[in-house]
PDB file of N, CA and C in Angstrom:
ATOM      1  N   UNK A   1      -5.952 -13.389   6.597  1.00  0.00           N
ATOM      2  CA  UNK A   1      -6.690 -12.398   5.879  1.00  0.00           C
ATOM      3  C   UNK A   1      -5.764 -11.248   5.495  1.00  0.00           C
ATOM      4  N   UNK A   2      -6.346 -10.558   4.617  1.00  0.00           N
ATOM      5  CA  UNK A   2      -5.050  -9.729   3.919  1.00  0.00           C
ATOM      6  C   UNK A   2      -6.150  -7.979   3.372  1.00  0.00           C
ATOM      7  N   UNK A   3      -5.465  -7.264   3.306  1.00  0.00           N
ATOM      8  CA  UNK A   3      -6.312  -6.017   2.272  1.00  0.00           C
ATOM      9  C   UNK A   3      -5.444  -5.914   1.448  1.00  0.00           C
ATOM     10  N   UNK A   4      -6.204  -5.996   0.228  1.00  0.00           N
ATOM     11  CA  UNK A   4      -5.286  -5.734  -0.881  1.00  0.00           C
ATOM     12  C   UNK A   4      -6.084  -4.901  -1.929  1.00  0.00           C
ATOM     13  N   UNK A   5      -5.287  -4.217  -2.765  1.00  0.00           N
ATOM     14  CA  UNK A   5      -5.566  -3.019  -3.822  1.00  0.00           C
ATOM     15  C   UNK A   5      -5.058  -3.017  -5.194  1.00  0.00           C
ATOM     16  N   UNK A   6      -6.125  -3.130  -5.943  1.00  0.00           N
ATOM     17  CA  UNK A   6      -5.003  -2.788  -7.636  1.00  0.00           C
ATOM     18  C   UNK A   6      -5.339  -1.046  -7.506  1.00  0.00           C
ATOM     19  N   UNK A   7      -3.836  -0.277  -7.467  1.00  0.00           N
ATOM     20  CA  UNK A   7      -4.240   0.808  -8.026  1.00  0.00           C
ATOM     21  C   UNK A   7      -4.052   1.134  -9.272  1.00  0.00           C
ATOM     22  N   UNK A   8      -4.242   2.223 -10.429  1.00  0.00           N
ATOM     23  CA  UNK A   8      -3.671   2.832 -11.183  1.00  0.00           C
ATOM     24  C   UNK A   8      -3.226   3.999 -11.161  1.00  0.00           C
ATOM     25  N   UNK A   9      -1.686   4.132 -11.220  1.00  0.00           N
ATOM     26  CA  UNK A   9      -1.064   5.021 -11.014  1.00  0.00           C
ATOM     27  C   UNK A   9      -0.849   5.729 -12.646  1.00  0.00           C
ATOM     28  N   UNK A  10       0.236   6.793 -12.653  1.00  0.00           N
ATOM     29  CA  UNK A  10       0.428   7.867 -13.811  1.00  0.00           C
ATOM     30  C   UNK A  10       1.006   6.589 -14.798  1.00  0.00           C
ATOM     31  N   UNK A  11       2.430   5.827 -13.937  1.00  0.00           N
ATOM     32  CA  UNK A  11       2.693   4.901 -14.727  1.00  0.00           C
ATOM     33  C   UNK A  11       2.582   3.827 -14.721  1.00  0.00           C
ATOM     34  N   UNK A  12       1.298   3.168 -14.328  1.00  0.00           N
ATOM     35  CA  UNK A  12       1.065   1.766 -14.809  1.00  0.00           C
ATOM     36  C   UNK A  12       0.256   1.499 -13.646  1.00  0.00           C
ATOM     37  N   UNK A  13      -0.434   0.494 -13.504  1.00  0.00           N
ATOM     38  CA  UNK A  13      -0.918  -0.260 -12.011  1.00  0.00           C
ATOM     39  C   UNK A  13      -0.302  -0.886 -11.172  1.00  0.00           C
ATOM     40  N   UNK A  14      -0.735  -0.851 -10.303  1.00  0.00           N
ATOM     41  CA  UNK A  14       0.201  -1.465  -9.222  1.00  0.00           C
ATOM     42  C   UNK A  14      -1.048  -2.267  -8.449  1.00  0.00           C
ATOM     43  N   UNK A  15      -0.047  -3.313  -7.716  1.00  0.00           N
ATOM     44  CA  UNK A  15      -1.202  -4.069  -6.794  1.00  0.00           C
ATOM     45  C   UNK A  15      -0.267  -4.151  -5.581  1.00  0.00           C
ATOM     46  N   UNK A  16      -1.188  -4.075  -4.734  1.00  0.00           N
ATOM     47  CA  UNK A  16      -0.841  -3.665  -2.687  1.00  0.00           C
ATOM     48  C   UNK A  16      -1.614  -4.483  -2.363  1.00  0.00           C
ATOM     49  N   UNK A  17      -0.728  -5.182  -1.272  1.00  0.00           N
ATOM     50  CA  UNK A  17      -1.232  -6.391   0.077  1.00  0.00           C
ATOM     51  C   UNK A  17      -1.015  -5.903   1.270  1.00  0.00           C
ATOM     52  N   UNK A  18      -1.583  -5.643   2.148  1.00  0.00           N
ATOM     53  CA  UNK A  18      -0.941  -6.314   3.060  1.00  0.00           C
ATOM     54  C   UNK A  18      -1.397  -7.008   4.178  1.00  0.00           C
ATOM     55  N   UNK A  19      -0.484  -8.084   4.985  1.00  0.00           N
ATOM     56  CA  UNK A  19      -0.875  -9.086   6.028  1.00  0.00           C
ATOM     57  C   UNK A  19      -0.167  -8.647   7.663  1.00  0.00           C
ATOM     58  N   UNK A  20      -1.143  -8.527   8.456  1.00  0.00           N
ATOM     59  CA  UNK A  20      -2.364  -9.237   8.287  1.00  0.00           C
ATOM     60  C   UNK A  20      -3.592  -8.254   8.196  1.00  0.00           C
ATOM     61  N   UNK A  21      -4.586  -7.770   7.655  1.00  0.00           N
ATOM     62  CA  UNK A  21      -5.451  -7.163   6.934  1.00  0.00           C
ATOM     63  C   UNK A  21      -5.563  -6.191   7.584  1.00  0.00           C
ATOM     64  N   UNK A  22      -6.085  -4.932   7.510  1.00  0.00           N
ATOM     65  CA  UNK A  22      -5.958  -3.132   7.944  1.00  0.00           C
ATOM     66  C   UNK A  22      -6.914  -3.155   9.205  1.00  0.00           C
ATOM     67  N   UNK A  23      -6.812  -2.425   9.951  1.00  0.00           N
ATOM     68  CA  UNK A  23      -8.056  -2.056  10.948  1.00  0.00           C
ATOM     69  C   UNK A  23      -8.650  -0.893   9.700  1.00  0.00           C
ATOM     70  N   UNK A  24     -10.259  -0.310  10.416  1.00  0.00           N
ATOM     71  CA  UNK A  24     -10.327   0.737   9.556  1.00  0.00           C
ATOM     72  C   UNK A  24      -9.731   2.073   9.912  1.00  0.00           C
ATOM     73  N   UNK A  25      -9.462   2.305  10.846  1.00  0.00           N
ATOM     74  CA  UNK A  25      -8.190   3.314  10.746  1.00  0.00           C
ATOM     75  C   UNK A  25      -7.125   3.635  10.263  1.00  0.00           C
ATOM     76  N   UNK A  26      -6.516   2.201   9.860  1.00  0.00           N
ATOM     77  CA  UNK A  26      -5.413   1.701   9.072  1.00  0.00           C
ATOM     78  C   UNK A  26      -5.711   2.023   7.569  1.00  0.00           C
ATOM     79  N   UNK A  27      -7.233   1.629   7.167  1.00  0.00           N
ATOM     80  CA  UNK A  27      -6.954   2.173   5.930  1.00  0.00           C
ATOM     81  C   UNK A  27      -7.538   3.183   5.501  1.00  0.00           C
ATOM     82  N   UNK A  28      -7.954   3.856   6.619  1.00  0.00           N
ATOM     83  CA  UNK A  28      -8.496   5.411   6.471  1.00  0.00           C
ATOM     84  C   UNK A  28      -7.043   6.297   5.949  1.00  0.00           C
ATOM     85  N   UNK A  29      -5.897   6.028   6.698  1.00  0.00           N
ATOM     86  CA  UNK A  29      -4.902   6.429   6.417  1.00  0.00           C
ATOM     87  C   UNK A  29      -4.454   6.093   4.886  1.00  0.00           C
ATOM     88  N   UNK A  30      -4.422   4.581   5.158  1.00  0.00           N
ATOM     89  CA  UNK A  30      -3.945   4.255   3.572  1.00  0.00           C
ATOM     90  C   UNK A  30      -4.608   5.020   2.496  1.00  0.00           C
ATOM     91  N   UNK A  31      -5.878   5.458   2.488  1.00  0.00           N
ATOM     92  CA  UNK A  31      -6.853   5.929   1.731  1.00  0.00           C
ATOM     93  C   UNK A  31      -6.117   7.520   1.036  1.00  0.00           C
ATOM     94  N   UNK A  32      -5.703   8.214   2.367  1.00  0.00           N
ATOM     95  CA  UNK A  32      -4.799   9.199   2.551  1.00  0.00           C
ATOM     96  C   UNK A  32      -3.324   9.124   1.593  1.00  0.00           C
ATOM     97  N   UNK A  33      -2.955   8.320   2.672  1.00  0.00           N
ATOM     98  CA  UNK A  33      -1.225   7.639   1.419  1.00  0.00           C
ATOM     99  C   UNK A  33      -1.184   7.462   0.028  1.00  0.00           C
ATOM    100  N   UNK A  34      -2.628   6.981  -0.499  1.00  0.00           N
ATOM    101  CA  UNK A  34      -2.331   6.807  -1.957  1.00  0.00           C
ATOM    102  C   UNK A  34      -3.073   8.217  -2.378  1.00  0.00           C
ATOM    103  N   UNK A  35      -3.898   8.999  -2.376  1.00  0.00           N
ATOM    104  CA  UNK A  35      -3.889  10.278  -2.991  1.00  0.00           C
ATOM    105  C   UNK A  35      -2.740  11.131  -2.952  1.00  0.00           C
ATOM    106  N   UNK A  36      -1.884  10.878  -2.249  1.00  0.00           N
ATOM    107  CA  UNK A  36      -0.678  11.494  -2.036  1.00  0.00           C
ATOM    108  C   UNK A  36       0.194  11.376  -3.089  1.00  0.00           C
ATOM    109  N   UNK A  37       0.117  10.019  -3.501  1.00  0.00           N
ATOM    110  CA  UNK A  37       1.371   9.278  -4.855  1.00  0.00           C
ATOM    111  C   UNK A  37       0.860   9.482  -5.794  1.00  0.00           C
ATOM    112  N   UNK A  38       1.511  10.142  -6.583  1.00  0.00           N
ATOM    113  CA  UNK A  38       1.443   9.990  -8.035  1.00  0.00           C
ATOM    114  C   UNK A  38       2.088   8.656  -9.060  1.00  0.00           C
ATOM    115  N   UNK A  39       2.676   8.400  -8.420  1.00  0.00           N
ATOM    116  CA  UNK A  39       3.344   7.177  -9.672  1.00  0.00           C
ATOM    117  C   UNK A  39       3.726   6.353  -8.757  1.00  0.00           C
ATOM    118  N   UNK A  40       4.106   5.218  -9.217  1.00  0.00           N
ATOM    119  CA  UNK A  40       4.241   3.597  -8.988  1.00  0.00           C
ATOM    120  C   UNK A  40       5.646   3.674  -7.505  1.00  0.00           C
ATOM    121  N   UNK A  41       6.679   4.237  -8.012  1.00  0.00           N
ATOM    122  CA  UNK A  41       8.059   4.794  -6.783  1.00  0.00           C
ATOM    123  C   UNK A  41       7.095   5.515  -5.348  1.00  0.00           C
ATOM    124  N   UNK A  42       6.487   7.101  -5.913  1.00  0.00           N
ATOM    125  CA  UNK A  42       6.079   7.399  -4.688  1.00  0.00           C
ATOM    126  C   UNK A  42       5.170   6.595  -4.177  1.00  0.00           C
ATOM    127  N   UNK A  43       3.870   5.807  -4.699  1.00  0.00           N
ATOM    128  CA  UNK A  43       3.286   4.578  -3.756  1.00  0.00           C
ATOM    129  C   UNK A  43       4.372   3.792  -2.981  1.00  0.00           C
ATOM    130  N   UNK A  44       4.816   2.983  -3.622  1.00  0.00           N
ATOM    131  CA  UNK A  44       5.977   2.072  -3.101  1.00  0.00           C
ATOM    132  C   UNK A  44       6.269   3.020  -2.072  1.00  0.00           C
ATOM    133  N   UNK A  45       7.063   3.870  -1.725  1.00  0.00           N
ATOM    134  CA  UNK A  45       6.859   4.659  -0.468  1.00  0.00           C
ATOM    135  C   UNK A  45       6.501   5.356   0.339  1.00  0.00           C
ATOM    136  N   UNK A  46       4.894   5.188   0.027  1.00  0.00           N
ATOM    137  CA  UNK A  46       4.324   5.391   1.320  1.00  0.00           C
ATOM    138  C   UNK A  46       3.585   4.530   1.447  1.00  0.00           C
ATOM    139  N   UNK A  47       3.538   3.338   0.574  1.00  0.00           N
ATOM    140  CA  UNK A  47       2.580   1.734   1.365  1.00  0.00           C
ATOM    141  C   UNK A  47       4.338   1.511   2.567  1.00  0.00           C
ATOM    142  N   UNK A  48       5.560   1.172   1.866  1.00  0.00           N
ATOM    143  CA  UNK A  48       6.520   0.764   2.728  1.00  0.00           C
ATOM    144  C   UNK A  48       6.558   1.554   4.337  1.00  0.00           C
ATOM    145  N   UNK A  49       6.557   3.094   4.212  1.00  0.00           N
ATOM    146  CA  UNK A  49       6.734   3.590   5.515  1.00  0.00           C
ATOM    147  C   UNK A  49       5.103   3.619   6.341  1.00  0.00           C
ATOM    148  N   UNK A  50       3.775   2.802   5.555  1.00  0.00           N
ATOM    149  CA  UNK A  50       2.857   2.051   6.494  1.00  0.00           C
ATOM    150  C   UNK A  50       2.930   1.308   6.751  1.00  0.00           C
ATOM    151  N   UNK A  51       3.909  -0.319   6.127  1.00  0.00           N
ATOM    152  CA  UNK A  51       3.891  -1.322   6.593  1.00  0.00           C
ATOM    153  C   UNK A  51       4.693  -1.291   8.051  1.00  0.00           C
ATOM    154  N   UNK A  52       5.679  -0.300   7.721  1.00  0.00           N
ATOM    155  CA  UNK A  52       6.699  -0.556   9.363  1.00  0.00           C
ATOM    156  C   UNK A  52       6.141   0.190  10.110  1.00  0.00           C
ATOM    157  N   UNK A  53       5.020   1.533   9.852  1.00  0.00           N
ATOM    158  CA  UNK A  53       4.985   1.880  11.218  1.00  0.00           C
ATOM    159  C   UNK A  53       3.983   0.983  11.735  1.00  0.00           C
ATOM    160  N   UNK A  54       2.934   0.421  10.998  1.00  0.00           N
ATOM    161  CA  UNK A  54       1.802  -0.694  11.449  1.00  0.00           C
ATOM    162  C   UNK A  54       2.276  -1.963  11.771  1.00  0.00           C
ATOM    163  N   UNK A  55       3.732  -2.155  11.526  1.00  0.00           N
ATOM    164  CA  UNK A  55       3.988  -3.857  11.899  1.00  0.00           C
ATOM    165  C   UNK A  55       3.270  -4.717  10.890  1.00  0.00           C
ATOM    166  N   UNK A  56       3.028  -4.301   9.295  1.00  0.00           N
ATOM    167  CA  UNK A  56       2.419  -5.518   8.338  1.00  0.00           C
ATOM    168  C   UNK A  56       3.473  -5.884   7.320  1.00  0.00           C
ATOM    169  N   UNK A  57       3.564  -6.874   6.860  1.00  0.00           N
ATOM    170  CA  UNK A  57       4.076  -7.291   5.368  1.00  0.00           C
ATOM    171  C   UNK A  57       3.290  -6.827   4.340  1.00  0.00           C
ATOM    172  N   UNK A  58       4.266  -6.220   3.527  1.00  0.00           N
ATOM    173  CA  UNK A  58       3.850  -5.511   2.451  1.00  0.00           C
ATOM    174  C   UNK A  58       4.202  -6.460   1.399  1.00  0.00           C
ATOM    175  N   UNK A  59       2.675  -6.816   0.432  1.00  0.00           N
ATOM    176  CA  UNK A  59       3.362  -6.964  -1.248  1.00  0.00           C
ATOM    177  C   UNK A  59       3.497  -5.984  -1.884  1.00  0.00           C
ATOM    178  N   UNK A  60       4.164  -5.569  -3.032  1.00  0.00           N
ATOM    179  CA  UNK A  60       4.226  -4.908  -3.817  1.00  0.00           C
ATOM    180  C   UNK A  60       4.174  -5.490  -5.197  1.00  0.00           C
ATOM    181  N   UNK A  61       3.646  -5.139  -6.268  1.00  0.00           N
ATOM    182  CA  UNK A  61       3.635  -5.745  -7.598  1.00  0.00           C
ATOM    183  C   UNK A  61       3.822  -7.220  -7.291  1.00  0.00           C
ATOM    184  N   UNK A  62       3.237  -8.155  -6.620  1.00  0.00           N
ATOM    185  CA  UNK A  62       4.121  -9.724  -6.244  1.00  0.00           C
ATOM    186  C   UNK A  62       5.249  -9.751  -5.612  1.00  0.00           C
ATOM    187  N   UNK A  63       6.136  -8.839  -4.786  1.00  0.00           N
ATOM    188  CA  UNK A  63       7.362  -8.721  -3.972  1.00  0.00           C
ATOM    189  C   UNK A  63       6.706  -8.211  -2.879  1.00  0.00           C
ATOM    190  N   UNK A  64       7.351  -9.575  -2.046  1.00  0.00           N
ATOM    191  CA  UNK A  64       7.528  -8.838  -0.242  1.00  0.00           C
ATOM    192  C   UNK A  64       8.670  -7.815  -0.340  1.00  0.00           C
ATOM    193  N   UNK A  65       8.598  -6.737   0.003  1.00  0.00           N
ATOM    194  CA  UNK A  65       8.716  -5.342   0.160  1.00  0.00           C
ATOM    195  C   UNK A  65       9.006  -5.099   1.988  1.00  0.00           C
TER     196      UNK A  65
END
C-alpha cells in the first residue's frame, strides 16, 4: 500500500508516493510540508527530508528519490 498525491505547484504538477503508506500523523505533517513549498525543487525537498526521517521510499514525478 502506498499514499500518493498529484500536487500543483507554481511550476507545474508534481506527483508524490510514498511506500509503505503514511500513518495519520505522517501525513498530518506531510499536509504541513507541502503548504510550505512553493514550487516543484522546494517540494522535492521536503517530501525527501520526510522520506528519511520516516524510513519510506519516495517517488517523485516517476523517480525513486
Amino acid at each position: 500500500m502506498e499514499t500518493a498525491l498529484r500536487l500543483l505547484m507554481r511550476d507545474g504538477a508534481a506527483h508524490v508516493a510514498f511506500h509503505p503508506h503514511l500513518t495519520p500523523e505522517q501525513y498530518a505533517e506531510l499536509l504541513m510540508r507541502v503548504e510550505r513549498a512553493t514550487t516543484k525543487d522546494e517540494l522535492l525537498h521536503e517530501m525527501r527530508d520526510a522520506a528519511r526521517l520516516w524510513g519510506n521510499e519516495l517517488i517523485f514525478d516517476s523517480h525513486v528519490v
